[in-house]
Structures are given as C-alpha cells and as structure tokens.
N, C-alpha and C. Protein backbone atom coordinates (compact mmCIF):
# COMPACT_ATOMS: atom_id res chain seq x y z
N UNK A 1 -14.93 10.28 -18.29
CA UNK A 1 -15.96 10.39 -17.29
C UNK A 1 -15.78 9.24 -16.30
N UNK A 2 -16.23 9.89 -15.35
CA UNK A 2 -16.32 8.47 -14.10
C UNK A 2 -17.54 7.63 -14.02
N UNK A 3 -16.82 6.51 -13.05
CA UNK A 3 -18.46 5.66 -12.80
C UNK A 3 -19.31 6.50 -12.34
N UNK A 4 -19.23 7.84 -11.85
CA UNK A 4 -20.01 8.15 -10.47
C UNK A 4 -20.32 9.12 -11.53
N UNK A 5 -20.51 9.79 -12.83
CA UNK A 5 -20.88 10.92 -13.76
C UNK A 5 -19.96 11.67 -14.03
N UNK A 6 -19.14 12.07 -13.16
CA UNK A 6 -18.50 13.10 -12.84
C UNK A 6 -17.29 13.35 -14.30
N UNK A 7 -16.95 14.44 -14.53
CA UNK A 7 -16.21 14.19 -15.44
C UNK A 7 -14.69 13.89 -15.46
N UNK A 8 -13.87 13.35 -16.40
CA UNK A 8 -12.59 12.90 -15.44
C UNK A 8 -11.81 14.31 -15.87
N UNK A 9 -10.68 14.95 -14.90
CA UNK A 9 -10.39 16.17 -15.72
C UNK A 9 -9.46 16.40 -15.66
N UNK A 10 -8.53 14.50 -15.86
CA UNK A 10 -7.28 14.47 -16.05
C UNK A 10 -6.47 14.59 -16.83
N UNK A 11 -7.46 14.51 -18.14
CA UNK A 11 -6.83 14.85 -19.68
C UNK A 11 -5.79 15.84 -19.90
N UNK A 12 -4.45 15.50 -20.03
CA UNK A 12 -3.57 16.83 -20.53
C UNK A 12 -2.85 17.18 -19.69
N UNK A 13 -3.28 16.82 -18.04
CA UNK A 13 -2.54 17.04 -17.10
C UNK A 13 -1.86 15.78 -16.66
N UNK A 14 -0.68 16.31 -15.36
CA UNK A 14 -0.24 14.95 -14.89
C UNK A 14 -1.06 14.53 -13.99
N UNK A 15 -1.36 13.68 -13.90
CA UNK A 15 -2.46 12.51 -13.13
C UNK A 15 -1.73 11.52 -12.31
N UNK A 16 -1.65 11.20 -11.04
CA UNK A 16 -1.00 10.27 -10.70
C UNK A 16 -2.69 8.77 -10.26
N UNK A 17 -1.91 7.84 -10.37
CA UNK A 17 -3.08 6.64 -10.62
C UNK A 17 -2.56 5.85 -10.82
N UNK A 18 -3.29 4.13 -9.94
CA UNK A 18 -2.74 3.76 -9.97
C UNK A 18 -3.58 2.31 -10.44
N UNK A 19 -2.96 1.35 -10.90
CA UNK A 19 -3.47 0.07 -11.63
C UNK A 19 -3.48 -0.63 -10.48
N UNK A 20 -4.67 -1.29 -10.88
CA UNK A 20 -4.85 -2.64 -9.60
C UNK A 20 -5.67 -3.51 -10.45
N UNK A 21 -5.46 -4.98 -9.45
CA UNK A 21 -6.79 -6.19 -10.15
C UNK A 21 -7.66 -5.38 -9.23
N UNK A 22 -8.93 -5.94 -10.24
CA UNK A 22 -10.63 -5.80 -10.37
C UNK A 22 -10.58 -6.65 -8.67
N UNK A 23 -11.60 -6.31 -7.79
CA UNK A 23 -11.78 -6.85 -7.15
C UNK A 23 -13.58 -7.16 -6.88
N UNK A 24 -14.04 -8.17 -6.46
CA UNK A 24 -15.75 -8.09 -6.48
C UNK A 24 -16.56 -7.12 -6.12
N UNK A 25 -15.94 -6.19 -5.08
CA UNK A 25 -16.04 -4.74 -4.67
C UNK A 25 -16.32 -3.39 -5.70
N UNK A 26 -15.75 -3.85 -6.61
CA UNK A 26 -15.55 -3.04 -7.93
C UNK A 26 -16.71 -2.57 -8.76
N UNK A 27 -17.43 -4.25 -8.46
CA UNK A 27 -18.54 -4.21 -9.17
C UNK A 27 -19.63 -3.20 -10.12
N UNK A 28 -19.65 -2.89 -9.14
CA UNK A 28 -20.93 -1.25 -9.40
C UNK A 28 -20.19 -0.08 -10.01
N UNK A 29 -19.19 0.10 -10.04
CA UNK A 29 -18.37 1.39 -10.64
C UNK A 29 -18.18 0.50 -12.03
N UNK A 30 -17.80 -0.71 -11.99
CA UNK A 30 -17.57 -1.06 -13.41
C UNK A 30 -18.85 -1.04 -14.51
N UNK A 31 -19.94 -1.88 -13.67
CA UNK A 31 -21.05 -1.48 -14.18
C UNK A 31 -21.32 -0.57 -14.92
N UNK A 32 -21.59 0.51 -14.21
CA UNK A 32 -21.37 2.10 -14.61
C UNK A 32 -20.77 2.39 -15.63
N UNK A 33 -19.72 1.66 -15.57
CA UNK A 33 -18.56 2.37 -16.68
C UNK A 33 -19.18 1.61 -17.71
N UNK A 34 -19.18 0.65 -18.30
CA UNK A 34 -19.85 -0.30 -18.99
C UNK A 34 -21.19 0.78 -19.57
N UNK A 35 -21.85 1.25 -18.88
CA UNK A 35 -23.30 1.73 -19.12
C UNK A 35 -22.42 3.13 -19.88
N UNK A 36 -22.03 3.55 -19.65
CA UNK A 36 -21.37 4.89 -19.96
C UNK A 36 -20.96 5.12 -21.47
N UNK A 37 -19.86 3.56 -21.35
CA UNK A 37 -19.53 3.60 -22.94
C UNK A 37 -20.11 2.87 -23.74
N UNK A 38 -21.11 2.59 -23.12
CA UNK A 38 -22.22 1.92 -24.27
C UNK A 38 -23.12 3.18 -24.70
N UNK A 39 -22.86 4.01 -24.13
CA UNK A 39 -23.64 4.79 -24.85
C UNK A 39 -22.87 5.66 -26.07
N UNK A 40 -21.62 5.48 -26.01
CA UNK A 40 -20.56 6.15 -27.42
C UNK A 40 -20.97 5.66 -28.60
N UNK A 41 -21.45 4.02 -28.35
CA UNK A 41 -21.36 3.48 -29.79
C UNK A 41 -23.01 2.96 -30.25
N UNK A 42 -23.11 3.68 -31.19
CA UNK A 42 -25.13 2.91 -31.56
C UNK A 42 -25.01 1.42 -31.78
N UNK A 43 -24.01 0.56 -31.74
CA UNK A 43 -24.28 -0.68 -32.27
C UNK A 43 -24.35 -1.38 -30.82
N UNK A 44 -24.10 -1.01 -30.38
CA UNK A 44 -24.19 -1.40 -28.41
C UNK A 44 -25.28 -0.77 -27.60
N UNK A 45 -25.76 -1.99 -27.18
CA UNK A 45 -26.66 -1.63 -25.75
C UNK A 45 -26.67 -2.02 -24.66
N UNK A 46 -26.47 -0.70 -23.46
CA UNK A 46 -26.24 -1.29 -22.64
C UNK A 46 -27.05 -1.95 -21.72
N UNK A 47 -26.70 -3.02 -20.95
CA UNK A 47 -27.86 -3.71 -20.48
C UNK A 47 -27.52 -4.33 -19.22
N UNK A 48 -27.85 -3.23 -18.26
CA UNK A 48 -26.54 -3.29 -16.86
C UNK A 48 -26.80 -4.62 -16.21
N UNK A 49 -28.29 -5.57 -16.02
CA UNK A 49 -28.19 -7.08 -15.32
C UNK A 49 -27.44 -8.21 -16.65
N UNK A 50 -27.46 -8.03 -17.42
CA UNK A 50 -26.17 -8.58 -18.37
C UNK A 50 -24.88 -8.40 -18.22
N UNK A 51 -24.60 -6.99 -17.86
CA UNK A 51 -22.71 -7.14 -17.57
C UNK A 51 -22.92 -6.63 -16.24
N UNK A 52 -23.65 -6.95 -14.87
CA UNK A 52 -23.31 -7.38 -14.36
C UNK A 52 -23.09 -8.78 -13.87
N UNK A 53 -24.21 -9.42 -14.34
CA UNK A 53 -23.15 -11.14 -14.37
C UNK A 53 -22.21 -11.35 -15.13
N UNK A 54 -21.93 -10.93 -15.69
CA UNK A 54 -20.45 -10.78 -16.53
C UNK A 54 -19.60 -10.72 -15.95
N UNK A 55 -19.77 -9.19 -15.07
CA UNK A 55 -18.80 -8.85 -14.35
C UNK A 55 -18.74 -9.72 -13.38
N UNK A 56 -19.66 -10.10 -12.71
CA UNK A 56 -19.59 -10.41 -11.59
C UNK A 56 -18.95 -12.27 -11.49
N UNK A 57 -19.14 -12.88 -12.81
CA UNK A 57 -18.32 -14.06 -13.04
C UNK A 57 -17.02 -14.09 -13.07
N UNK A 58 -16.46 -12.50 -14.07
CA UNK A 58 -14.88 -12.48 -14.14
C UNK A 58 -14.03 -12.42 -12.76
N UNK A 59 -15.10 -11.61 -11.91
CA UNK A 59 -14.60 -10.83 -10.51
C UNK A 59 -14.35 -12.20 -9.74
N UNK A 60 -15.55 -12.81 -9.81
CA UNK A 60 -15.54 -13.82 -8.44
C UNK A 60 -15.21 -15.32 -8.70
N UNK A 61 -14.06 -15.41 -10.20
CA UNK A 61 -12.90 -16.05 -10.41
C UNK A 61 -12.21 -16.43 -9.64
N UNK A 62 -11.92 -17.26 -9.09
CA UNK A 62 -10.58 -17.54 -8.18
C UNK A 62 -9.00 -17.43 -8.68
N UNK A 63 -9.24 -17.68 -9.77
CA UNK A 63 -8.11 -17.85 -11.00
C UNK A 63 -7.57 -16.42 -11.18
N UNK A 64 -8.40 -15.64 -11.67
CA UNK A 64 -8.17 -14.38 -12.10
C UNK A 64 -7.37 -13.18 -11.32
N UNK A 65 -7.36 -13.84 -9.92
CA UNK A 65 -6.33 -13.34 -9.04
C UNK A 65 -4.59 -13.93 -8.52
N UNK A 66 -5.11 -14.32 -9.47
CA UNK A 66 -3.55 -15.31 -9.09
C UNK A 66 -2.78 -14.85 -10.61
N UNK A 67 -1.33 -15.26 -10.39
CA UNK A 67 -0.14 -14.90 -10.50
C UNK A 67 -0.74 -15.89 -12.34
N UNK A 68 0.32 -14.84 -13.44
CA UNK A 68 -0.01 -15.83 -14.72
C UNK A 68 0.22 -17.17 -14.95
N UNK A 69 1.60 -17.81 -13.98
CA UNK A 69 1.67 -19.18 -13.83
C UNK A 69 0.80 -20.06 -13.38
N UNK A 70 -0.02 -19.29 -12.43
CA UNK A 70 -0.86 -20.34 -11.45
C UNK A 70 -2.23 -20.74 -12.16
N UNK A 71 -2.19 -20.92 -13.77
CA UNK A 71 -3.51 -21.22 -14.06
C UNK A 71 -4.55 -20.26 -14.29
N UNK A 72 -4.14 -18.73 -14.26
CA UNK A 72 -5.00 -18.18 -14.49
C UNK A 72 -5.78 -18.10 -15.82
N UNK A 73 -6.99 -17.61 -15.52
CA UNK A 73 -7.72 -17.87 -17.08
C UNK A 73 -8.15 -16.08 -17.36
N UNK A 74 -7.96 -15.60 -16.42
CA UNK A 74 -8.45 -14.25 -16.82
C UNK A 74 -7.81 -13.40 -15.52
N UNK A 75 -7.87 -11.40 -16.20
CA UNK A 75 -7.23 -10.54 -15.36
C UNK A 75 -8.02 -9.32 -15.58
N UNK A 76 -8.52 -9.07 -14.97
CA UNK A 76 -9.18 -7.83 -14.86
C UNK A 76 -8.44 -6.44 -13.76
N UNK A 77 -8.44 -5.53 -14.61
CA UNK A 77 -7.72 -4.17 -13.59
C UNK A 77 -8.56 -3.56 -14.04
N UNK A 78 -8.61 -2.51 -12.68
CA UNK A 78 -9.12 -0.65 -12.84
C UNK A 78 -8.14 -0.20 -12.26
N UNK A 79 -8.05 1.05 -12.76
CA UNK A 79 -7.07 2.44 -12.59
C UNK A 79 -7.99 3.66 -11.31
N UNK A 80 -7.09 3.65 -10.86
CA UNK A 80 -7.97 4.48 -9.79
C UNK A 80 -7.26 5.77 -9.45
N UNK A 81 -7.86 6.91 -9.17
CA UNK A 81 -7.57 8.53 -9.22
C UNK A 81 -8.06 8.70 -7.84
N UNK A 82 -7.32 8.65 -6.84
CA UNK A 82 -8.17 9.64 -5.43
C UNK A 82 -9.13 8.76 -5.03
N UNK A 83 -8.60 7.45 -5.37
CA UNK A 83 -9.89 6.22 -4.72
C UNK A 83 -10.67 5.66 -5.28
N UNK A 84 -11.05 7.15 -6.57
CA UNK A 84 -12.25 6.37 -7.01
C UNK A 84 -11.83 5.48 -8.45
N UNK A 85 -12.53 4.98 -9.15
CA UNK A 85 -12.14 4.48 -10.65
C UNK A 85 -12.45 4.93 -11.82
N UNK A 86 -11.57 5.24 -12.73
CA UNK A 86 -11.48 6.37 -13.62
C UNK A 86 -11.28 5.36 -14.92
C-alpha cells in the first residue's frame, strides 16, 4: 500500500522504481507509511507526532546526506513508482 491509501499493484509484475535518499520533503508520505505498518503488528502503536520528530530529526541531518566517508551517521531512502513513494 501507499502513503496516499492506495494500493501498491506492483506485486508480481515488473515495476520500474527507483531508490533515492529521504529528503525533508518526504516527510508526510513517510509518516503515513509508518502509520500504515503500524497497524500490521498489535505490539506497535502508531503515534504519527512521535515519528514525525523522528522523522523529521533523521531527514534534517546534515550528515545523512553525505557520502559514507564524510562522517555520516545515518541514511535514509524511499523507493518511488510514478513519483510517488511506495
């Protein structure tokens, strides 16, 4: 499923998509996604102003965009289908 509800209905087929770093932009679709698969598991709750400062600490890293030599401390990617994030 997507951030946006929708269902993903790439399963089984070829899918072209492509990996990128997380950017602060991202934010709200990750959110989403976060809320989504918290709902798969009963031992998790989701609790979207919690991972979004989460998110929003990993995102607005300075580090986390830079190259693995340069000190980074963290890397965040989404995969994206037709723009959106899947």
């Amino acid at each position: 499923m997507t951030p946006g509800g929708e269902p993903f209905e790439g399963l089984g087929a070829e899918v072209s998509f492509i990996m990128r770093l997380a950017v602060p932009g991202d934010l709200e679709p990750l959110v989403k996604m976060l809320g989504i698969l918290f709902t798969q598991e009963e031992e998790f709750h989701a609790q979207a102003p919690n991972q979004r400062r989460g998110l929003q600490a990993l995102l607005s890293d300075p580090h986390s965009r830079m190259p693995r030599t340069a000190g980074r401390r963290s890397r965040s990617l989404v995969a994206e289908v037709e723009g959106r994030i899947v």
